[in-house]
Structure formats: structure tokens, C-alpha cells
PDB file of N, CA and C in Angstrom:
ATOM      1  N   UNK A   1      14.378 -10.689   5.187  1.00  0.00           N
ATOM      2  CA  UNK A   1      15.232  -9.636   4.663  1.00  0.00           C
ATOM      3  C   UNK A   1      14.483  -8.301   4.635  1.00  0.00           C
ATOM      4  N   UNK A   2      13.381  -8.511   4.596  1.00  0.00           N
ATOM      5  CA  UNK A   2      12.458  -7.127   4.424  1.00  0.00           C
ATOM      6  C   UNK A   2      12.120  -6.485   5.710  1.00  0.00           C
ATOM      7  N   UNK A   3      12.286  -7.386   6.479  1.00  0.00           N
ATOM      8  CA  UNK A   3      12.035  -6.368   8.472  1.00  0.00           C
ATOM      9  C   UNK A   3      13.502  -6.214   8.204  1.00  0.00           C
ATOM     10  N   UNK A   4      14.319  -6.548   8.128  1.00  0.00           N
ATOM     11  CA  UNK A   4      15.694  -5.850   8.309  1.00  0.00           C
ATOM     12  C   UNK A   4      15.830  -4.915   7.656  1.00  0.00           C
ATOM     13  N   UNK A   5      15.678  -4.797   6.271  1.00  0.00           N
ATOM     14  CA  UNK A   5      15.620  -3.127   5.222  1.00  0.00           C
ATOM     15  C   UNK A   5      14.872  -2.493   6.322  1.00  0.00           C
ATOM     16  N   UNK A   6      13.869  -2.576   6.363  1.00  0.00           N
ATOM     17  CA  UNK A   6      12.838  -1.383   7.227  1.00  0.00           C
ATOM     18  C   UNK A   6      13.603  -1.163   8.587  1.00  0.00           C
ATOM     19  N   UNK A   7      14.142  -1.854   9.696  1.00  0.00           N
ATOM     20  CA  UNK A   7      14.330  -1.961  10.428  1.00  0.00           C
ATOM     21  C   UNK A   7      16.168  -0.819  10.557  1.00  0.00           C
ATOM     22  N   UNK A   8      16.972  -1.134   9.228  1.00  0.00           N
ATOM     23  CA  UNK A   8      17.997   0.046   8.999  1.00  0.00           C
ATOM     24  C   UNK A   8      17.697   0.898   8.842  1.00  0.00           C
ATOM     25  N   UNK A   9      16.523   1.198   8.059  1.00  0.00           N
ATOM     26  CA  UNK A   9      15.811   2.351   6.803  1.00  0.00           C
ATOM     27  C   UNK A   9      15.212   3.244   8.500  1.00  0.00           C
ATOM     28  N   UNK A  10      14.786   2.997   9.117  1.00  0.00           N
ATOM     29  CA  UNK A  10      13.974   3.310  10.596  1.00  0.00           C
ATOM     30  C   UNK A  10      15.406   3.462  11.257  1.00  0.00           C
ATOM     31  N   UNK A  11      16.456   2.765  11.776  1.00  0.00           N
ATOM     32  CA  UNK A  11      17.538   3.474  12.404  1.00  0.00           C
ATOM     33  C   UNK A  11      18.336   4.375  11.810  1.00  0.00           C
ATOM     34  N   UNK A  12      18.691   4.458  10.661  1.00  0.00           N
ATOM     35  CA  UNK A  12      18.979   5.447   9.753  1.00  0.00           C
ATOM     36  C   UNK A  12      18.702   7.250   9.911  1.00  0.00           C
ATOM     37  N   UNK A  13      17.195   7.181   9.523  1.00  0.00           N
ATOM     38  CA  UNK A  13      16.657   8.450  10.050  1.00  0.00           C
ATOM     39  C   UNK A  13      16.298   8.274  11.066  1.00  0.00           C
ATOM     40  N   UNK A  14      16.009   7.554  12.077  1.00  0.00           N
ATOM     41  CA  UNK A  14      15.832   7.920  13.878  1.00  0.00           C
ATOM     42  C   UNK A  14      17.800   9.023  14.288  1.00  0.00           C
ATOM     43  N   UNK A  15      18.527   7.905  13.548  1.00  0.00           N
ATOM     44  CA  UNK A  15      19.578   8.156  14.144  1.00  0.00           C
ATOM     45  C   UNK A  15      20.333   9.531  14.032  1.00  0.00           C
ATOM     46  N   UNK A  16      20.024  10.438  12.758  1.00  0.00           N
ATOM     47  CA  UNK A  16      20.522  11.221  11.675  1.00  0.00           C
ATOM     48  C   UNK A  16      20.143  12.380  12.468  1.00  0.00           C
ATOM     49  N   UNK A  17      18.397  12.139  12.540  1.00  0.00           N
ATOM     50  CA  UNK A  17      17.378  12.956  13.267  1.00  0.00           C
ATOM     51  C   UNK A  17      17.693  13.259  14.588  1.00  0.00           C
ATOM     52  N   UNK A  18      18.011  12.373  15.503  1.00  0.00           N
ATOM     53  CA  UNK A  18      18.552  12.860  17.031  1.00  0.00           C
ATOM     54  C   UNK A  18      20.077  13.791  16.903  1.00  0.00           C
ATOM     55  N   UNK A  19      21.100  13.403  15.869  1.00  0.00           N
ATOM     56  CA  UNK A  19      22.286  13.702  15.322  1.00  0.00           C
ATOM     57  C   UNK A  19      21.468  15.326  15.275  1.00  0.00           C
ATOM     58  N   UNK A  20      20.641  15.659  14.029  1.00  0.00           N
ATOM     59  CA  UNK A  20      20.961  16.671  13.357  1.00  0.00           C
ATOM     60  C   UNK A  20      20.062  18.036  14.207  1.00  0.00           C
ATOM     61  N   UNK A  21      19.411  17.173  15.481  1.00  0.00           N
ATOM     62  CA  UNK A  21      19.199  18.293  16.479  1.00  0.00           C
ATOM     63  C   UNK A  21      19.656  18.478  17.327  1.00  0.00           C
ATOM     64  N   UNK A  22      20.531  17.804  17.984  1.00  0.00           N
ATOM     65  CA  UNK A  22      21.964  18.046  18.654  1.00  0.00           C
ATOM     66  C   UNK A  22      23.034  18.990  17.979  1.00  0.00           C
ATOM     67  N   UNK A  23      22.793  18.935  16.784  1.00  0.00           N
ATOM     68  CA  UNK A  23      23.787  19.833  15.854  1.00  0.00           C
ATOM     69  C   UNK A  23      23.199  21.394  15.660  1.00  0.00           C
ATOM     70  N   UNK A  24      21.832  21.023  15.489  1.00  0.00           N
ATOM     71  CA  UNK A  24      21.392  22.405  15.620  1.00  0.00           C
ATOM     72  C   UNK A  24      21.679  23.464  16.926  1.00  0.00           C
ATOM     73  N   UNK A  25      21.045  22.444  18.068  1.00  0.00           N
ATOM     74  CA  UNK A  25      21.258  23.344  19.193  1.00  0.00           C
ATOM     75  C   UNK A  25      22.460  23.732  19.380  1.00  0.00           C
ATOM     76  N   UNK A  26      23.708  22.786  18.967  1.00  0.00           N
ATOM     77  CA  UNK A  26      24.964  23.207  19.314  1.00  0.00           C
ATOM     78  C   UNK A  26      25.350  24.412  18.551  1.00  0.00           C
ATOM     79  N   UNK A  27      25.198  24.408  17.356  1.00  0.00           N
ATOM     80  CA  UNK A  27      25.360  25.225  16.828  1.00  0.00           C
ATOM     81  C   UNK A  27      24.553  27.052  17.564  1.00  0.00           C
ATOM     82  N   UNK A  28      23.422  26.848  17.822  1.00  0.00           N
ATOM     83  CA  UNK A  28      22.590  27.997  18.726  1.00  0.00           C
ATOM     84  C   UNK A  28      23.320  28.613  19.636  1.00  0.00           C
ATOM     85  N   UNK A  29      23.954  27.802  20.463  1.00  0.00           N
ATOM     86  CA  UNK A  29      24.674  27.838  21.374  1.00  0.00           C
ATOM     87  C   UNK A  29      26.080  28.391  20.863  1.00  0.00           C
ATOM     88  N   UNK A  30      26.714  27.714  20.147  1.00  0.00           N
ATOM     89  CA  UNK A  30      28.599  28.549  19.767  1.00  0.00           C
ATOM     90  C   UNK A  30      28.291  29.138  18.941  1.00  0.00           C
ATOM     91  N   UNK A  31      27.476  28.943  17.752  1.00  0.00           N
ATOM     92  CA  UNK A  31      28.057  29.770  17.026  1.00  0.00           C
ATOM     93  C   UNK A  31      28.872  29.554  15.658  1.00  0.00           C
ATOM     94  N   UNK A  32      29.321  27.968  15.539  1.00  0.00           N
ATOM     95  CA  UNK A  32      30.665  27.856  15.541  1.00  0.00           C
ATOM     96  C   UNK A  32      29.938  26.759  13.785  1.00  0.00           C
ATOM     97  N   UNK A  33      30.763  27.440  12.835  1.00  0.00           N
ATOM     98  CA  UNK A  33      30.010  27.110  11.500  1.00  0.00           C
ATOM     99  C   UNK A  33      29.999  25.535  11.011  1.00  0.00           C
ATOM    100  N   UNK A  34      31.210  24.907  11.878  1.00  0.00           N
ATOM    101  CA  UNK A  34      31.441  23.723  11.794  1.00  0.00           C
ATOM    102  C   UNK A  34      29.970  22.660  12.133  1.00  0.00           C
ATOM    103  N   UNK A  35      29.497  23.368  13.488  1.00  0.00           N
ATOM    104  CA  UNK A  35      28.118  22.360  13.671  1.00  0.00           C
ATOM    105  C   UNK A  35      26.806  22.685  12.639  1.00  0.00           C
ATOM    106  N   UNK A  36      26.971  24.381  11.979  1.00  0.00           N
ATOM    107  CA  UNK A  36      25.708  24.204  10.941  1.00  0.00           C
ATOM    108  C   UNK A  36      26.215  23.235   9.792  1.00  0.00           C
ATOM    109  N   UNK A  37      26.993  23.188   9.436  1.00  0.00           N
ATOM    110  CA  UNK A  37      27.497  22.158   8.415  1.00  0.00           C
ATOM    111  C   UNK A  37      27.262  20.136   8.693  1.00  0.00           C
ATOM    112  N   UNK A  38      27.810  20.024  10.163  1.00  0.00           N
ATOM    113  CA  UNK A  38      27.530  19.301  10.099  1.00  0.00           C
ATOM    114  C   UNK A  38      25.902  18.570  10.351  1.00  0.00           C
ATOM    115  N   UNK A  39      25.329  20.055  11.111  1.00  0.00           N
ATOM    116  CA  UNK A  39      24.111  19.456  11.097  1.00  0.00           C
ATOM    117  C   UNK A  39      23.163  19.526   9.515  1.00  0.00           C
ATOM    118  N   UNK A  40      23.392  19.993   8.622  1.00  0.00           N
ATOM    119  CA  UNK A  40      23.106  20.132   7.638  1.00  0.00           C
ATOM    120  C   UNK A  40      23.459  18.787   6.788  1.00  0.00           C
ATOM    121  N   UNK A  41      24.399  18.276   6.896  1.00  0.00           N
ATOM    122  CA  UNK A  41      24.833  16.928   6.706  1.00  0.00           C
ATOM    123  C   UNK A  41      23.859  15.654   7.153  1.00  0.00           C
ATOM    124  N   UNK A  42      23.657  15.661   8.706  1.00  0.00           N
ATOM    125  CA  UNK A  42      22.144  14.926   9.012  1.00  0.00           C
ATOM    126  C   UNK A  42      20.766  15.099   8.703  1.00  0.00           C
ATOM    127  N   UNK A  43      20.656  16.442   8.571  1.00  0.00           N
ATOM    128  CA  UNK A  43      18.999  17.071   7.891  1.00  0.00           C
ATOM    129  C   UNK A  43      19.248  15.960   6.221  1.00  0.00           C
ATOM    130  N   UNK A  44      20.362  16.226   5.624  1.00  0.00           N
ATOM    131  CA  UNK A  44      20.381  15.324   4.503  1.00  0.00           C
ATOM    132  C   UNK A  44      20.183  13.410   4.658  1.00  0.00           C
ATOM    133  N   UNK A  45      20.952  13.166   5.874  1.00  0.00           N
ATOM    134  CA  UNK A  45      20.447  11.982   6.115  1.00  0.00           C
ATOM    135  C   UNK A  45      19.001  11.491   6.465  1.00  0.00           C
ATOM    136  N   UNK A  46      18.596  12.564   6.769  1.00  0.00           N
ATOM    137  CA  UNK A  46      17.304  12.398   7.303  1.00  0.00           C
ATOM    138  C   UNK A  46      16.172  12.893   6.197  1.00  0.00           C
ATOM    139  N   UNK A  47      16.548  13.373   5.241  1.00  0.00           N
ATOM    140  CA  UNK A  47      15.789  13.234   4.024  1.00  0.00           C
ATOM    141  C   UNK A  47      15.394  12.281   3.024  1.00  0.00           C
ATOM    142  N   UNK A  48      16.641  11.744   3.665  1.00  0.00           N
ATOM    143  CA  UNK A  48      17.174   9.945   2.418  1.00  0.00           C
ATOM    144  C   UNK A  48      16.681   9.367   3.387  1.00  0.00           C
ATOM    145  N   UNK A  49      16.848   8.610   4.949  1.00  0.00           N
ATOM    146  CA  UNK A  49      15.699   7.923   5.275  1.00  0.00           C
ATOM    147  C   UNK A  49      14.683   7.998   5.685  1.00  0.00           C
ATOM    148  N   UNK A  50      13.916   9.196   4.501  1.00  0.00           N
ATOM    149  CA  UNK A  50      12.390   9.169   4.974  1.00  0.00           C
ATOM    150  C   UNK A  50      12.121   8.983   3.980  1.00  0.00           C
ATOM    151  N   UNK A  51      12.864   9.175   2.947  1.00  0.00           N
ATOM    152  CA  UNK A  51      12.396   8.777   1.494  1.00  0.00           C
ATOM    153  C   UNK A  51      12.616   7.048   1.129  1.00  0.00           C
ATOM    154  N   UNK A  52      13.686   6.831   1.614  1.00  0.00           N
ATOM    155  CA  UNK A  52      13.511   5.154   1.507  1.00  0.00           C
ATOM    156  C   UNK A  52      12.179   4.683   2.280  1.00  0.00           C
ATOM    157  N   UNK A  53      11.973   4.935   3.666  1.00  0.00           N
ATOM    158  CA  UNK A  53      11.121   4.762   4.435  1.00  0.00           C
ATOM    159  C   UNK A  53       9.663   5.075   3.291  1.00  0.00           C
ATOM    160  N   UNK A  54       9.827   6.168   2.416  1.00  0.00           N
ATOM    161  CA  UNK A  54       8.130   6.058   1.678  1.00  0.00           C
ATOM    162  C   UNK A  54       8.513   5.389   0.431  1.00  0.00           C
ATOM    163  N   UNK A  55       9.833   4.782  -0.300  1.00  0.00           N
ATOM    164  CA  UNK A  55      10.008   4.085  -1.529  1.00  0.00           C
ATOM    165  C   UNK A  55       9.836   2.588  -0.519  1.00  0.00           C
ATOM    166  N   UNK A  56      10.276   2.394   0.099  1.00  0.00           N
ATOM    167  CA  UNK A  56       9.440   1.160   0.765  1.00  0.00           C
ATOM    168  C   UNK A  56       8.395   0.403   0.549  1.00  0.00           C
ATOM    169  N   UNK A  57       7.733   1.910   1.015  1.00  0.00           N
ATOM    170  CA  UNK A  57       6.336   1.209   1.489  1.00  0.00           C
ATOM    171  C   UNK A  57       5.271   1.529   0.103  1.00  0.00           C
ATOM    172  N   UNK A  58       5.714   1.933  -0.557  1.00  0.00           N
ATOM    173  CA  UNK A  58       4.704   2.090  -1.983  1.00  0.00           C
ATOM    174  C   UNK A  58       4.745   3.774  -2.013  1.00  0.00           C
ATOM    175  N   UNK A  59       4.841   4.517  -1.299  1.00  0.00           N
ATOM    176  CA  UNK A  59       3.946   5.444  -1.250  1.00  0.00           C
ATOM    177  C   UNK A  59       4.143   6.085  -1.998  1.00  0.00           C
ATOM    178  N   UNK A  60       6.042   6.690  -2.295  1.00  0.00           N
ATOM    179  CA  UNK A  60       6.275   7.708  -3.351  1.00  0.00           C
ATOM    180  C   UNK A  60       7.408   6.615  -3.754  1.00  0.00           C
ATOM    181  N   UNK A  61       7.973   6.834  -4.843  1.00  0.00           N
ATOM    182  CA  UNK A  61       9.030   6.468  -5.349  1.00  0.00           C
ATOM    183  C   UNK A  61       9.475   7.230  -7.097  1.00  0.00           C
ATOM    184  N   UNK A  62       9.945   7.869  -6.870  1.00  0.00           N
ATOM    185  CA  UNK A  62      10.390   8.760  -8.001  1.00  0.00           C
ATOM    186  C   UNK A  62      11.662   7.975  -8.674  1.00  0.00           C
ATOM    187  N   UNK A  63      12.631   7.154  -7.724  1.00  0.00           N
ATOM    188  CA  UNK A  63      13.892   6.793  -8.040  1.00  0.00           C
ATOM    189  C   UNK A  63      13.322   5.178  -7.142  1.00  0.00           C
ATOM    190  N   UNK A  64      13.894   4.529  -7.486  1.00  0.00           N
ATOM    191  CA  UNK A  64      14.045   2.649  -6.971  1.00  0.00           C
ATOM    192  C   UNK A  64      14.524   2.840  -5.566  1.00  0.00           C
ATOM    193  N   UNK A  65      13.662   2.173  -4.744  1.00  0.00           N
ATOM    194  CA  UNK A  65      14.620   2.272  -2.909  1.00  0.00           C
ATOM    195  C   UNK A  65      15.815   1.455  -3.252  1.00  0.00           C
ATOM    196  N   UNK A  66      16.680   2.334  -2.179  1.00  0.00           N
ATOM    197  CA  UNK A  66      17.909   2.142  -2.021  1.00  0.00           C
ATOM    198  C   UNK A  66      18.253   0.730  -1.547  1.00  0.00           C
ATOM    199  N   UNK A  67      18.969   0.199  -2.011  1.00  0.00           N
ATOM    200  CA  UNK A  67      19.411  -1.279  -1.712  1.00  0.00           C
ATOM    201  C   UNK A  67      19.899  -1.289  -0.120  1.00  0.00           C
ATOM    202  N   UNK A  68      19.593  -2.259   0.203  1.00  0.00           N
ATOM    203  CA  UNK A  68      20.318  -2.644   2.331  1.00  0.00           C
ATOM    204  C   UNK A  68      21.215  -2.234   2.229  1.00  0.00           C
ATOM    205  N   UNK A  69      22.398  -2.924   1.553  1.00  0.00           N
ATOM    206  CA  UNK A  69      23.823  -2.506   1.565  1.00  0.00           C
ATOM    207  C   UNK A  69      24.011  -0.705   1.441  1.00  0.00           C
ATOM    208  N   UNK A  70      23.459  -0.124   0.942  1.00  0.00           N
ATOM    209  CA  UNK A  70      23.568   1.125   0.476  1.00  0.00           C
ATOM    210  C   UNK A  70      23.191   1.704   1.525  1.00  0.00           C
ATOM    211  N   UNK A  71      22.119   1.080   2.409  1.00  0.00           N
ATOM    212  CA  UNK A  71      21.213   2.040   3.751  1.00  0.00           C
ATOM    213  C   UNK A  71      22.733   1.449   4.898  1.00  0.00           C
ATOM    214  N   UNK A  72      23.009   0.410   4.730  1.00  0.00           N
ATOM    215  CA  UNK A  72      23.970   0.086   5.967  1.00  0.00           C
ATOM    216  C   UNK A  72      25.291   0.933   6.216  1.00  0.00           C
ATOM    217  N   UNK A  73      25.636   0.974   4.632  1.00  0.00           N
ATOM    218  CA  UNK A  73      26.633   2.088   4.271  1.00  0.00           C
ATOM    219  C   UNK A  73      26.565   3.250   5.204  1.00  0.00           C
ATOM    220  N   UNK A  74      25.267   4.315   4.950  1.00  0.00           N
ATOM    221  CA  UNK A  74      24.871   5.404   5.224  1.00  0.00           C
ATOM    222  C   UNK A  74      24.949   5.281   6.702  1.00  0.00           C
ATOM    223  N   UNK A  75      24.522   3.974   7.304  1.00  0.00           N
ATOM    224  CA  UNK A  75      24.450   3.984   8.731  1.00  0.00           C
ATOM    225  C   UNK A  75      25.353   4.074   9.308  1.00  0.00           C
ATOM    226  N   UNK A  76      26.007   3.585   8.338  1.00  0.00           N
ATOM    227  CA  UNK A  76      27.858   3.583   9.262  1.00  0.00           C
ATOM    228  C   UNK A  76      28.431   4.709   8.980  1.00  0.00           C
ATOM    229  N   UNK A  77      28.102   5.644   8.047  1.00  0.00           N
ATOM    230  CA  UNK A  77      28.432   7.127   7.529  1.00  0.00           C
ATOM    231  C   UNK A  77      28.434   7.857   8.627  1.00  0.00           C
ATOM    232  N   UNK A  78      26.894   7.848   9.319  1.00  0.00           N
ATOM    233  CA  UNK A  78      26.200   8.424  10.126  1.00  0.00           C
ATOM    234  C   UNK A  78      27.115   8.233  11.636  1.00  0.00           C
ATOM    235  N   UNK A  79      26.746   6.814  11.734  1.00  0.00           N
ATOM    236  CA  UNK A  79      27.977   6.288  12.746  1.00  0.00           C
ATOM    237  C   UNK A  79      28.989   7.288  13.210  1.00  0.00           C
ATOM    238  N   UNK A  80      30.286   7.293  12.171  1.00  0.00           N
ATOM    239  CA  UNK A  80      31.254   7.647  12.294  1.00  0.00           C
ATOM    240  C   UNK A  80      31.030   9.227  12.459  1.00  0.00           C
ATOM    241  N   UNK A  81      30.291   9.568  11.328  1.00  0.00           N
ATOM    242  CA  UNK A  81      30.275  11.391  11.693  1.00  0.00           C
ATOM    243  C   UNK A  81      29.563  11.795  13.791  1.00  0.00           C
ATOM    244  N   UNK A  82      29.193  10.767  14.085  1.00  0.00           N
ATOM    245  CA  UNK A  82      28.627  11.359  15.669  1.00  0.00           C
ATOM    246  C   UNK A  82      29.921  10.451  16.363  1.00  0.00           C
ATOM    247  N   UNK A  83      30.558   9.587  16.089  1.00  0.00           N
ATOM    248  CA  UNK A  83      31.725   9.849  16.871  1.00  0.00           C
ATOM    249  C   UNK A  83      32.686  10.675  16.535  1.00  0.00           C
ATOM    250  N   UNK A  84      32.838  11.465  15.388  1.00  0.00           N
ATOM    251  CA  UNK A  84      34.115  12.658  15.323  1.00  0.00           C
ATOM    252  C   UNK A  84      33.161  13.762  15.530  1.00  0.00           C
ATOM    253  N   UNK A  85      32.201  13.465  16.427  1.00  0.00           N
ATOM    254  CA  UNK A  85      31.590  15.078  17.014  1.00  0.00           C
ATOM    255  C   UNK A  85      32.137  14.723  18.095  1.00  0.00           C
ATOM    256  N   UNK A  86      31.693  13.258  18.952  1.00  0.00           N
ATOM    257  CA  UNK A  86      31.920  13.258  20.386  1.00  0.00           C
ATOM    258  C   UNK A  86      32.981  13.406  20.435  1.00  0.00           C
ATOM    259  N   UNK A  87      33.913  12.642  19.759  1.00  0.00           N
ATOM    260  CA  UNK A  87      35.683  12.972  20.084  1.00  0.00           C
ATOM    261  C   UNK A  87      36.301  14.481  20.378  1.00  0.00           C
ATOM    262  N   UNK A  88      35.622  15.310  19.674  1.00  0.00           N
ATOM    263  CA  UNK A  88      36.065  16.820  19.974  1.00  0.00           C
ATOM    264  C   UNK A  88      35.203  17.401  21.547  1.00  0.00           C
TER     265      UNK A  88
END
């Protein structure tokens, strides 16, 4: 169960992170306030799995790591927000 937490907690922010610089550049490019928002939305995902990623592993933990279910959630959050980018 514990390579699988790490193993969401690691696709999570890999995934957020490729998301929220695609969002940036797009945004560079139009202009268009919808992509700073949404990339601002992944910079947030990608804050939460780097912080699970260090409540993990000992390093920091200010608040209890986030339960699997809670990281799977987010993944599928994540999910869905990069297919209602591609769809447009």
C-alpha cells in the first residue's frame, strides 16, 4: 500500500506540473485569463504533491499526509481539468 501512496503522490505532481506549464505558456501566447487561472489551479496541485511527497517521507509535516483516497481524488481532479482544456 505504501509504493502505491508514493507512486499517486509522484503522478499527482508529475502530472499537475506538465499541466501547469502548458498553461503557462498558453497563457504567454493568448493572453487569454482563463489559462492564468487555470494554470494557477495546477501550480496549486503541484504544491500539495510536493508536500505529501515531503509528509511522506518524514521530512516536513506540519499537517498529517493526505490519505490515498484523498491523493486519488486530486488525481482525478487533475484528470478531468486537462481534458476540459483539450476539449476546447
Amino acid at each position: 500500500m505504501y509504493t502505491i501512496y508514493i507512486f499517486v503522490a509522484i503522478c499527482l505532481t508529475g502530472f499537475a506540473l506538465l499541466q501547469a506549464i502548458v498553461g503557462v505558456i498558453s497563457y504567454n501566447r493568448m493572453r487569454n485569463s482563463k489559462f492564468l487561472l487555470i494554470s494557477l489551479a495546477f501550480i496549486v496541485f503541484v504544491f500539495k504533491g510536493i508536500y505529501s511527497l515531503l509528509a511522506i517521507s518524514g521530512i516536513y509535516e506540519i499537517f498529517p499526509a493526505p490519505h490515498i483516497n484523498i491523493l486519488i481524488w486530486d488525481l482525478l481532479i487533475v484528470t478531468l481539468l486537462y481534458l476540459a482544456i483539450l476539449k476546447e
